[in-house]
N, C-alpha and C. Protein backbone atom coordinates (compact mmCIF):
# COMPACT_ATOMS: atom_id res chain seq x y z
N UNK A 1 2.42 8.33 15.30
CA UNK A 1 2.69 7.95 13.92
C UNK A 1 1.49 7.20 13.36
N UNK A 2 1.28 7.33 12.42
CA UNK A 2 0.02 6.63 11.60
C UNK A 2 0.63 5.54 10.59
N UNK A 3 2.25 5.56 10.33
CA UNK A 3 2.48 4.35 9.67
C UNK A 3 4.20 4.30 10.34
N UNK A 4 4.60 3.07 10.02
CA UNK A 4 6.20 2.98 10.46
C UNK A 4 6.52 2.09 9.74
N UNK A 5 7.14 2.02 8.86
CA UNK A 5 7.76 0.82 8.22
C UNK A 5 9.32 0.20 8.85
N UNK A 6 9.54 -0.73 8.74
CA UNK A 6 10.60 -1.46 8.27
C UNK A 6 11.06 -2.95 8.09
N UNK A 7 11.54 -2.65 6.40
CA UNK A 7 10.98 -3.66 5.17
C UNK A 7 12.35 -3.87 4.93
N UNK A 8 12.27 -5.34 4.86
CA UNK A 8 13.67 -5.67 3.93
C UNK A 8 13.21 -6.64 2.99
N UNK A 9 13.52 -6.71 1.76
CA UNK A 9 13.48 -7.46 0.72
C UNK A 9 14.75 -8.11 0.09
N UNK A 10 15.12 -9.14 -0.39
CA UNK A 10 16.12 -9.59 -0.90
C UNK A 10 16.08 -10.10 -2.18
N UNK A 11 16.50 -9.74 -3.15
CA UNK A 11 16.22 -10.25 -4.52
C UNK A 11 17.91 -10.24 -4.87
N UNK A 12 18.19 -11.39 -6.36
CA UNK A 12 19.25 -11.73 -6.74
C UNK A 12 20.33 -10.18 -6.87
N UNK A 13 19.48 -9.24 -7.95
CA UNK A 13 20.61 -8.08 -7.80
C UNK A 13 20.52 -7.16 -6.85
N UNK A 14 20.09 -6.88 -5.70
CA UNK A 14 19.68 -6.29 -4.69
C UNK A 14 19.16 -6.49 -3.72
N UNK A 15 19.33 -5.94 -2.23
CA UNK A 15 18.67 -5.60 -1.22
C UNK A 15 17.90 -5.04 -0.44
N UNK A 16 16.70 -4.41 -0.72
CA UNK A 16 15.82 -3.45 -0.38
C UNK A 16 15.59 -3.39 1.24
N UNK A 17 16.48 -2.38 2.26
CA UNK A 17 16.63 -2.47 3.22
C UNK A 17 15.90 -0.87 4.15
N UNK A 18 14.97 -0.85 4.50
CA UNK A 18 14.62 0.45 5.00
C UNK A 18 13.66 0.97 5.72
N UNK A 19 13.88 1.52 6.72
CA UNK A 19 13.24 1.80 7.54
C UNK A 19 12.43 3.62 7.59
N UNK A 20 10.99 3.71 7.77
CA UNK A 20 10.76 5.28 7.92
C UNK A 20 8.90 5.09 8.19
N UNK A 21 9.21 6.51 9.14
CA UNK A 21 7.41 6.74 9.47
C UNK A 21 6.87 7.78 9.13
N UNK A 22 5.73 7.79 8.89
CA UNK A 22 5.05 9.12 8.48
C UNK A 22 3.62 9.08 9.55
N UNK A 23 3.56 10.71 9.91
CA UNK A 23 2.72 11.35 11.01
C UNK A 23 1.66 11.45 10.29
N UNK A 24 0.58 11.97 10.73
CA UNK A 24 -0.86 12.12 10.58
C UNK A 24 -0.45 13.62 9.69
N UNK A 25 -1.38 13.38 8.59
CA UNK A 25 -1.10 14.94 7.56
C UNK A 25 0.23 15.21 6.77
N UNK A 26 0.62 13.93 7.22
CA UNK A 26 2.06 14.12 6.36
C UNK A 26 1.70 13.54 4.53
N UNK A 27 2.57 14.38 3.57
CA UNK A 27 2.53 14.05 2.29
C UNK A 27 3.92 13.34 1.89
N UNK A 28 3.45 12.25 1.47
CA UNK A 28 5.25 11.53 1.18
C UNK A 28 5.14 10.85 -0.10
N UNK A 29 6.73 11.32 -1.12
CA UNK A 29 6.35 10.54 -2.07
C UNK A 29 7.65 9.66 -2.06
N UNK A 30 7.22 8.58 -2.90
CA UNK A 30 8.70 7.69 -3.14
C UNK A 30 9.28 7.62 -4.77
N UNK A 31 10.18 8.81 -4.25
CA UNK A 31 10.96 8.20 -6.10
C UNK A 31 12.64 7.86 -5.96
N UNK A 32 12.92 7.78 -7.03
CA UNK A 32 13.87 7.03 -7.46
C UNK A 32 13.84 6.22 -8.88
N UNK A 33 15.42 5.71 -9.28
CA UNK A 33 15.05 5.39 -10.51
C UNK A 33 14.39 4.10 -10.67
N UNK A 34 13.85 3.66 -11.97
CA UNK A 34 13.72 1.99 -12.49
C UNK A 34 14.47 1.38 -11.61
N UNK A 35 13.63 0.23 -10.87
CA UNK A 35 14.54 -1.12 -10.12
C UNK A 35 14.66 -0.49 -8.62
N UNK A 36 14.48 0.35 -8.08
CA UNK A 36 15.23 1.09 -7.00
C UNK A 36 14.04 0.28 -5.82
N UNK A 37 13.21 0.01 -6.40
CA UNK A 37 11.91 -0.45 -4.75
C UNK A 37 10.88 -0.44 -4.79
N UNK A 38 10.77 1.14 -5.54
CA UNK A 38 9.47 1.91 -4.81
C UNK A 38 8.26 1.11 -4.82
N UNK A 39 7.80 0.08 -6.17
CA UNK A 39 6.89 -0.60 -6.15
C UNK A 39 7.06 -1.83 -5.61
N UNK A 40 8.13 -1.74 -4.47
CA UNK A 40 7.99 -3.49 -3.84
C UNK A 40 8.21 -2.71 -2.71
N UNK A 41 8.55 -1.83 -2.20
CA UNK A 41 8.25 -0.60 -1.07
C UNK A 41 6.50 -0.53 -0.72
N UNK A 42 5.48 -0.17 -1.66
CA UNK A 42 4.18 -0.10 -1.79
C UNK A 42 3.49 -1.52 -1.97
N UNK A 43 4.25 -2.32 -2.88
CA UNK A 43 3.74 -3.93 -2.50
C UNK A 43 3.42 -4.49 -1.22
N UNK A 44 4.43 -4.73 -0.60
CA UNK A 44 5.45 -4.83 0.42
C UNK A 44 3.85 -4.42 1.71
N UNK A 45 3.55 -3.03 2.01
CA UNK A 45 3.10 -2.08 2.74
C UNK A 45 1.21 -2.75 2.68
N UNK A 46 0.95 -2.93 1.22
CA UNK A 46 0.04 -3.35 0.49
C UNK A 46 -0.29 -5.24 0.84
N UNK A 47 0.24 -5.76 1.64
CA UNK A 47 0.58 -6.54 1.58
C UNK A 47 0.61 -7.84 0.61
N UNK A 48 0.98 -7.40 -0.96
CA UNK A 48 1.00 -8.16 -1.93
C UNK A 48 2.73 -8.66 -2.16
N UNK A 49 3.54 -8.15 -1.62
CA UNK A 49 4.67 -9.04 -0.92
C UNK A 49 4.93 -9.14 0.17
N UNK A 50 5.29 -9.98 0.74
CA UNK A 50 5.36 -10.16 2.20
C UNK A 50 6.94 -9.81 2.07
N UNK A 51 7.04 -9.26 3.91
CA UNK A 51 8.13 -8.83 3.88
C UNK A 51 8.54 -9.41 4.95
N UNK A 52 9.78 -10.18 4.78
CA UNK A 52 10.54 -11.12 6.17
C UNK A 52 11.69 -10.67 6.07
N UNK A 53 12.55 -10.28 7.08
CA UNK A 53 11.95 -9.48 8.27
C UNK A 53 11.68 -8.38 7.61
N UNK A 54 10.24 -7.78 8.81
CA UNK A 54 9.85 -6.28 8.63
C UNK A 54 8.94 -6.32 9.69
N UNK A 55 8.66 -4.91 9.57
CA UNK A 55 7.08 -5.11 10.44
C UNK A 55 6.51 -3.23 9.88
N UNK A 56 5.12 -3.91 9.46
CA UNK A 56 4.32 -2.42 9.49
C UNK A 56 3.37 -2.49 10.38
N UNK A 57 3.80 -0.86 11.05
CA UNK A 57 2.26 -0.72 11.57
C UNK A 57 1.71 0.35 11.16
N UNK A 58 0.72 0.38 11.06
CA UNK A 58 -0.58 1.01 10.50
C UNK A 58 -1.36 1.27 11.97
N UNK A 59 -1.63 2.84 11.97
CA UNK A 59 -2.71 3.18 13.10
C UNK A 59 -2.49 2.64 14.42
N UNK A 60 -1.17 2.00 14.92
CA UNK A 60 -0.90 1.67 15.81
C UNK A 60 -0.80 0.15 16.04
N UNK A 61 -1.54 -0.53 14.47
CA UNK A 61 -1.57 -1.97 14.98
C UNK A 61 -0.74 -2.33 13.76
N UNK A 62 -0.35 -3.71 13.99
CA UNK A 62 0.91 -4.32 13.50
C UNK A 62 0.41 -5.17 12.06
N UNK A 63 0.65 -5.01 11.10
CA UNK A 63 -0.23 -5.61 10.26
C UNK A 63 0.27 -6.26 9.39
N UNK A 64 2.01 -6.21 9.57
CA UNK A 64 2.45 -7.52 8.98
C UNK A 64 2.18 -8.61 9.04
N UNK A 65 1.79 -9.46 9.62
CA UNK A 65 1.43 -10.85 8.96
C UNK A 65 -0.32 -10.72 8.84
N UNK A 66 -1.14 -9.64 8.68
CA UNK A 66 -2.51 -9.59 7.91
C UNK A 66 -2.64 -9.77 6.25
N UNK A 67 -3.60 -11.13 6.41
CA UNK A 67 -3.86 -11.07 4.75
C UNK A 67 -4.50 -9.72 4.47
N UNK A 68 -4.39 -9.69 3.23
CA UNK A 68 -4.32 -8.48 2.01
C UNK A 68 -5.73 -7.86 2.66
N UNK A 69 -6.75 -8.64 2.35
CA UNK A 69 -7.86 -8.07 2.33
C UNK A 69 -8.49 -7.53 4.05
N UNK A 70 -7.98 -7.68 5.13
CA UNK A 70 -7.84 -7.64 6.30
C UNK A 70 -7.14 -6.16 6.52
N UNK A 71 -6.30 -5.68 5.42
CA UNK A 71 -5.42 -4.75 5.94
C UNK A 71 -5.99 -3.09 6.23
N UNK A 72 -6.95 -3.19 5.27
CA UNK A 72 -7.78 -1.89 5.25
C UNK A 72 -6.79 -1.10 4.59
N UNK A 73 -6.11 -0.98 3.80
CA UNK A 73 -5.26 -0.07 2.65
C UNK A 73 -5.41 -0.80 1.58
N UNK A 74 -5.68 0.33 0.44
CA UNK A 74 -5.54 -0.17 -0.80
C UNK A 74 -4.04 0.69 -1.73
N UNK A 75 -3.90 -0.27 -2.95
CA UNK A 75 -2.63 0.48 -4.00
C UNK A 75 -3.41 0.73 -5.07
N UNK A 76 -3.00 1.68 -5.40
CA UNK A 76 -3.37 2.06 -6.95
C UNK A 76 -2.06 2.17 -7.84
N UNK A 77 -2.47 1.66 -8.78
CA UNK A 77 -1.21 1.38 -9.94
C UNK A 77 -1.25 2.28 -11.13
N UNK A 78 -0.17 2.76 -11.76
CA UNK A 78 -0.31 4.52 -12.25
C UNK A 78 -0.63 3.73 -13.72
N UNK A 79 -1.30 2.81 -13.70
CA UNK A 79 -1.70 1.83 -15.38
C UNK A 79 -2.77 1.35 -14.99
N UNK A 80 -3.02 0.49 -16.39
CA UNK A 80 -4.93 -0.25 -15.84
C UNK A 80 -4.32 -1.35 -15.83
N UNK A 81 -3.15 -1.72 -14.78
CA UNK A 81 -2.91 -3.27 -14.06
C UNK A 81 -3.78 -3.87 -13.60
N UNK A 82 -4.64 -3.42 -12.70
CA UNK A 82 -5.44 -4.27 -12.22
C UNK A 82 -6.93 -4.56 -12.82
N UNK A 83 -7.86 -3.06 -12.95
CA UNK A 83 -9.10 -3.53 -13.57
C UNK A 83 -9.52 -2.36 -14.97
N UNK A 84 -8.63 -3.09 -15.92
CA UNK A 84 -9.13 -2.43 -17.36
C UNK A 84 -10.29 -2.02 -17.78
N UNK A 85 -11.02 -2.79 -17.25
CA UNK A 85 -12.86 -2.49 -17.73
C UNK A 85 -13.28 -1.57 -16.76
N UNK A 86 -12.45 -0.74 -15.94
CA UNK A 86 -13.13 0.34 -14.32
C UNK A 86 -12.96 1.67 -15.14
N UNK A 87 -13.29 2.71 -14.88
CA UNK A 87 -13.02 3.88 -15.00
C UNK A 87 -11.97 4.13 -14.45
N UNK A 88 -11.00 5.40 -13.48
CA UNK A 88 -9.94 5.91 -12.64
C UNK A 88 -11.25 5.89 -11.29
N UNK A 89 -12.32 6.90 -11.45
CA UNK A 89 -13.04 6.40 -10.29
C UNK A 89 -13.64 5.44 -9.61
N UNK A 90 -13.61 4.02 -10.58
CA UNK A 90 -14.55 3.17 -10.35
C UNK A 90 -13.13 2.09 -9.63
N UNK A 91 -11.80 2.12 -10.34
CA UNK A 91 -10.60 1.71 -9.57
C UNK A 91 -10.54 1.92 -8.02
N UNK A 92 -10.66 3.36 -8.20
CA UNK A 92 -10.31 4.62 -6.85
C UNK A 92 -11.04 3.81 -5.77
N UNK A 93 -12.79 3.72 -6.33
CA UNK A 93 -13.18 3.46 -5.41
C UNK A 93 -14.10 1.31 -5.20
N UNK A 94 -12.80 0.85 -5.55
CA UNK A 94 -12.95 -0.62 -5.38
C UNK A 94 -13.12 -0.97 -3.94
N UNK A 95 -11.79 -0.46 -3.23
CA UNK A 95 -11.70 -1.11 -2.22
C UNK A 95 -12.71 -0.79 -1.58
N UNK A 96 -13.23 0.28 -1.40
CA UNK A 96 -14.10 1.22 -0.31
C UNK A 96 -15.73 0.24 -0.26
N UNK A 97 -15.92 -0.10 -1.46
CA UNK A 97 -16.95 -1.13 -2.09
C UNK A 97 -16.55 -1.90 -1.05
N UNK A 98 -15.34 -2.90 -0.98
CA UNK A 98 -14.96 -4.16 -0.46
C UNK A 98 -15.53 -4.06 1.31
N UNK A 99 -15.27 -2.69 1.52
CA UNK A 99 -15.31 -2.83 2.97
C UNK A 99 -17.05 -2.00 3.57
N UNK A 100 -17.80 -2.43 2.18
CA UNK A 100 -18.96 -2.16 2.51
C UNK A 100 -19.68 -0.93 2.58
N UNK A 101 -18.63 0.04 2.22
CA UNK A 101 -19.42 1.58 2.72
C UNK A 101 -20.47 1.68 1.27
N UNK A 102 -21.42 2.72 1.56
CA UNK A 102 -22.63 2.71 0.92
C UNK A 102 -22.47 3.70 -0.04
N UNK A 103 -22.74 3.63 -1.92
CA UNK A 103 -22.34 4.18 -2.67
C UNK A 103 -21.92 5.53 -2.23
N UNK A 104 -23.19 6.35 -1.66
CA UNK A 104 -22.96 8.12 -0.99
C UNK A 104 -21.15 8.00 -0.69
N UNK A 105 -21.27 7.38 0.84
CA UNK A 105 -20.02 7.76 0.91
C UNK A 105 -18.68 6.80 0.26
N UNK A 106 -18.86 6.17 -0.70
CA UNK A 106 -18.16 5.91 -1.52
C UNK A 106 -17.41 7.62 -2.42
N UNK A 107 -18.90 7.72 -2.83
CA UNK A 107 -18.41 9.25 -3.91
C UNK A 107 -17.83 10.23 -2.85
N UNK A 108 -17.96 10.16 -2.13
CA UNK A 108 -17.57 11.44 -0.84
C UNK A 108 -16.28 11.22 -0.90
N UNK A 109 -16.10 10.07 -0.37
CA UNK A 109 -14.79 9.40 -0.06
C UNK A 109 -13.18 10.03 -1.25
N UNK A 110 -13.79 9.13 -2.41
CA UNK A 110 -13.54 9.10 -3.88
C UNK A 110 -12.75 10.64 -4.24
């Protein structure tokens, strides 16, 4: 498995309780309606909410309690939430910047 989740969240009108893994080459999407998770599902994973109890692992290692920038995954947000002044490619390829790779394979990457 290349990821395994399981995340529980607790908020006043709900419980976000769930467990699932995805294999190498696998395509997965998460829908559902308004309120249902999906973006505290990807938070959550992202580690911009922490999730007690849970545990993800990623690539075999456990990366729930890794700060954000440690985790080596990035989120992209389907709005200009995070950096209004970026292009879609210049967003795309923030993190890849962060972890040093050299413009070339930035655009490769991208």
């Amino acid at each position: 498995m290349i990821l395994q989740c399981s995340l529980q969240a607790t908020y006043p009108d709900f419980t976000l309780d769930l467990a699932f893994s995805v294999k190498e080459g696998d395509l997965v999407c998460i829908i559902g309606p308004s309120g249902c998770g999906k973006s505290t599902t990807l938070s959550m994973i992202a580690g911009l909410i922490h999730a007690e109890p849970g545990s993800i692992i990623l690539g075999g290692e456990d990366i729930s309690q890794k700060e954000v920038h440690k985790r080596k995954i990035a989120m992209v947000f389907q709005d200009y939430s995070l950096f209004p002044h970026m292009n879609v490619e210049q967003n795309i390829a923030y993190p890849l910047k962060n972890l040093k790779l050299k413009k070339r394979q930035r655009s490769q990457t991208v």
